[in-house]
Protein backbone atom coordinates (compact mmCIF):
# COMPACT_ATOMS: atom_id res chain seq x y z
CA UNK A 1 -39.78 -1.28 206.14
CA UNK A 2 -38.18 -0.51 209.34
CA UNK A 3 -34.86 1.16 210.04
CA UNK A 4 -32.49 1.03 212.90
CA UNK A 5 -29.54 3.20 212.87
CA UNK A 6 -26.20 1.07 213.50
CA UNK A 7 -23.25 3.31 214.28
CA UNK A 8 -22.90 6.42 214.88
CA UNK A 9 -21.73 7.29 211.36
CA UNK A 10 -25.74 7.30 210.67
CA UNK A 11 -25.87 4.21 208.41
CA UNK A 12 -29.47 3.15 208.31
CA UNK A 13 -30.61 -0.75 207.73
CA UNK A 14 -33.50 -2.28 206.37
CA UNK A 15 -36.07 -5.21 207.94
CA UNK A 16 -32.92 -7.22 205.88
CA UNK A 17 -30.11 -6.07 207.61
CA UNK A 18 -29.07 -4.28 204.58
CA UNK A 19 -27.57 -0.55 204.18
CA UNK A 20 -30.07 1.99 202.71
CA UNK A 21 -28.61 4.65 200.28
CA UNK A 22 -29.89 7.14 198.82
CA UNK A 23 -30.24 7.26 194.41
CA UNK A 24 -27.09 9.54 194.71
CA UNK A 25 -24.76 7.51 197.08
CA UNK A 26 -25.77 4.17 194.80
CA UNK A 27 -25.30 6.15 191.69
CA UNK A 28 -21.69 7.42 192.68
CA UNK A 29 -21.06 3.67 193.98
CA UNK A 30 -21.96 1.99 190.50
CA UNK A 31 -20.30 4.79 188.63
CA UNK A 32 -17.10 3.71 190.29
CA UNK A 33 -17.99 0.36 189.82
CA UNK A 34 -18.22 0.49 185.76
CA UNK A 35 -17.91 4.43 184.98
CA UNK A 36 -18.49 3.64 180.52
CA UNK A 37 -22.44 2.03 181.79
CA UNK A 38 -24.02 5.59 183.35
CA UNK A 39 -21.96 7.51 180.16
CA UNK A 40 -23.39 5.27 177.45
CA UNK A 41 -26.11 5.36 178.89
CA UNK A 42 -26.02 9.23 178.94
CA UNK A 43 -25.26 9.23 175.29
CA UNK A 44 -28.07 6.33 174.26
CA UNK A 45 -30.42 9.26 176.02
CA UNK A 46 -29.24 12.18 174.01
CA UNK A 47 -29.14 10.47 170.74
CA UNK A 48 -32.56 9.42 171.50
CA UNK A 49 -33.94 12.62 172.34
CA UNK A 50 -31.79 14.07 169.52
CA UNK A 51 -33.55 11.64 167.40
CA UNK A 52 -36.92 12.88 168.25
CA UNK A 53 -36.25 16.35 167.56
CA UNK A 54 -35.59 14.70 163.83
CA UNK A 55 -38.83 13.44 164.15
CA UNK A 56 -40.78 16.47 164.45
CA UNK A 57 -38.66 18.56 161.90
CA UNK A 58 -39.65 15.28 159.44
CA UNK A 59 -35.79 14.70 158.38
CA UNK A 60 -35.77 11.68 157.87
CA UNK A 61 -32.37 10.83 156.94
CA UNK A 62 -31.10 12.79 159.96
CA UNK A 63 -33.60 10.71 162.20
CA UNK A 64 -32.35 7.64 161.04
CA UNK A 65 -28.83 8.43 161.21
CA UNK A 66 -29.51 9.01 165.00
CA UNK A 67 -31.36 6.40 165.53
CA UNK A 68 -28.75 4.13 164.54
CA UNK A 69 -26.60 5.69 166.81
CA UNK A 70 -28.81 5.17 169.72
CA UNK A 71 -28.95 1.56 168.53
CA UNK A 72 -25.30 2.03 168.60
CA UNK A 73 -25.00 3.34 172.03
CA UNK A 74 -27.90 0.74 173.61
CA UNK A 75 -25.00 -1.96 172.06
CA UNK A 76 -22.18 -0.73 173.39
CA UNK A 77 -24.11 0.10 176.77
CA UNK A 78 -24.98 -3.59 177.25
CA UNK A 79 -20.96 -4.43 175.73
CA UNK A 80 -20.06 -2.33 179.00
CA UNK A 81 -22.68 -4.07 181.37
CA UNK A 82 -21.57 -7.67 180.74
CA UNK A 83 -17.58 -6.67 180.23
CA UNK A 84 -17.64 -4.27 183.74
CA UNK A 85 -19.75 -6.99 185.24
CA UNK A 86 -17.36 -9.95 184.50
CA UNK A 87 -14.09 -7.60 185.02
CA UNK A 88 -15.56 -6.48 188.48
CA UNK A 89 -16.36 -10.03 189.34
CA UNK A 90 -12.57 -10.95 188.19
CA UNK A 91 -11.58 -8.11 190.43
CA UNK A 92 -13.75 -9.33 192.78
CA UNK A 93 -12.39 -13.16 192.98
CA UNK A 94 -9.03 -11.84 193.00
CA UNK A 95 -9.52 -9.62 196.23
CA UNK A 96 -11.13 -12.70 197.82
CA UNK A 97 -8.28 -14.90 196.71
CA UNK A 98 -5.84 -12.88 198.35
CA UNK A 99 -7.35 -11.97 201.20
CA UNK A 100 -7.68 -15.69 201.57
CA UNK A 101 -3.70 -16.02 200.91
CA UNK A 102 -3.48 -13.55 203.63
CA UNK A 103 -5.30 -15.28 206.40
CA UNK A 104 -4.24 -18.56 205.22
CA UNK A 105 -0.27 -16.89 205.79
CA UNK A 106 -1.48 -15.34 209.13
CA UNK A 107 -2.55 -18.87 210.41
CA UNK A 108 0.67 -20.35 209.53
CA UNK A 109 2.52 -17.60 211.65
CA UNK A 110 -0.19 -18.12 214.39
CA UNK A 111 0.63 -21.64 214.20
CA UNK A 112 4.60 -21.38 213.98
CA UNK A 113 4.54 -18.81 216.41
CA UNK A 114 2.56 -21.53 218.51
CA UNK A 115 5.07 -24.47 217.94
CA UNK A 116 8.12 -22.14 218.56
CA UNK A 117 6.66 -20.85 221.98
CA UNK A 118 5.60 -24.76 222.80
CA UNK A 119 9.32 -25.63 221.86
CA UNK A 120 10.95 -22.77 223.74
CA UNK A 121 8.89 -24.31 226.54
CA UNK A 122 10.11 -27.36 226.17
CA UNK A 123 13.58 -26.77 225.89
CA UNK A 124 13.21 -24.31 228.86
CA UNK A 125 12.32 -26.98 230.91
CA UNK A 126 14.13 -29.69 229.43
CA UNK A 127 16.91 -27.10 230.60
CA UNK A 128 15.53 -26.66 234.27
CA UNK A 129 15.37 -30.57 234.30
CA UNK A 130 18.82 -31.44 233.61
CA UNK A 131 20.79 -28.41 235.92
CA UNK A 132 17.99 -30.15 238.47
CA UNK A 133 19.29 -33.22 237.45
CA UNK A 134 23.05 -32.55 237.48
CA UNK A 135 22.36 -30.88 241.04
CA UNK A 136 20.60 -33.72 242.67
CA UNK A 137 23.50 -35.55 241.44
CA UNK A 138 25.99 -33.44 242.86
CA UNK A 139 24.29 -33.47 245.75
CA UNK A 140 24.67 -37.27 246.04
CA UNK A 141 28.52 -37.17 244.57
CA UNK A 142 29.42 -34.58 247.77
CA UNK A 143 26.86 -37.06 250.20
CA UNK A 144 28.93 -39.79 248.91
CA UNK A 145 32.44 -38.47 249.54
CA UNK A 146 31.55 -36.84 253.03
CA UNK A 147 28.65 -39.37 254.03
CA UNK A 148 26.00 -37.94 255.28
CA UNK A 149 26.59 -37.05 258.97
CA UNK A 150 30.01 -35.34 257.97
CA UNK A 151 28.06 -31.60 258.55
CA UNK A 152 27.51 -32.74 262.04
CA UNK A 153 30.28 -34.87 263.16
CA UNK A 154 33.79 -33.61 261.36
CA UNK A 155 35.27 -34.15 258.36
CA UNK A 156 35.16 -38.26 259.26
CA UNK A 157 31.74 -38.71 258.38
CA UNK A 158 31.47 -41.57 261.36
CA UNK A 159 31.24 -40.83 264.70
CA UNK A 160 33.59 -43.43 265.67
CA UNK A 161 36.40 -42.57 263.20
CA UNK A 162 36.56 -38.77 265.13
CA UNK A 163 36.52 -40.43 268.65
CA UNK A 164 39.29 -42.72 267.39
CA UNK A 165 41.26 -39.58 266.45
CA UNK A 166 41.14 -37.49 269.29
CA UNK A 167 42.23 -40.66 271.25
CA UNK A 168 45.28 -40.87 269.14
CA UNK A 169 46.29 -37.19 269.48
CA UNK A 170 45.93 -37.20 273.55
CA UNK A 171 47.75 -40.12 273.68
């Protein structure tokens, strides 16, 4: 099995891409997991070994009272295996489903975000296009009114009309 270190936190991989742990580090993990397996199993242990110390005193009704409690423990061991397996699973589906709800919510606001800019553009220049718009048409009202030689030939806007009036004034 080969190993290739990952980060620099010193988390080893397998051939699988998996993380290698050590029997502590998985023990600790699946003790937080479902902390009543690793104690009933503790106690299925000591009632066992507690049983065979029965055994080779020959008290009999001692080693079957213990034995039935291992049996006891072995049920309630497997009780916590299936009921911490189905409530971590439960926990499990609900972390996905919200985390889901979460970036399902956070494309929303990506998208809203998106329309609002695209409409703020759009009214910007929707904007920019009508004071162009009322400008240019300005522009053509003052053209109109002054015609468009007044800038370089009087207030008249014809040539002729100004040579007509300076005639009249001389006289």
């Amino acid at each position: 099995m080969s190993t290739a270190p990952v980060s620099d936190s010193g988390i080893m991989l397998d051939s699988n891409g998996m993380p290698i742990e050590s029997w502590g580090g998985k023990f600790e993990r699946k003790f937080k997991e479902n902390p009543f397996v690793p104690v009933l199993a503790g106690l299925t242990t000591v009632s066992l070994i507690v049983a065979g110390a029965k055994l080779r005193r020959r008290d009999s009704v001692s080693l079957n009272h213990w034995l039935r409690v291992r049996v006891l423990m072995q049920g309630l061991t497997i009780v916590a295996v299936v009921g911490g397996s189905w409530w971590y699973g439960q926990m499990k589906h609900q972390k996905e489903a919200a985390t889901a709800a979460e970036q399902e919510r956070m494309l929303e606001r990506v998208g809203f975000e998106a329309r609002l800019r695209a409409a703020e553009e759009t009214d910007r220049l929707e904007k920019l296009e009508e004071e162009v718009q009322s400008r240019v048409a300005g522009a053509a009202q003052g053209v109109a009114k002054s015609g468009w030689l007044s800038g370089w030939f009087g207030k008249g806007g014809s040539g002729s009309d100004g040579v007509a009036d300076s005639s009249k004034g001389s006289a």
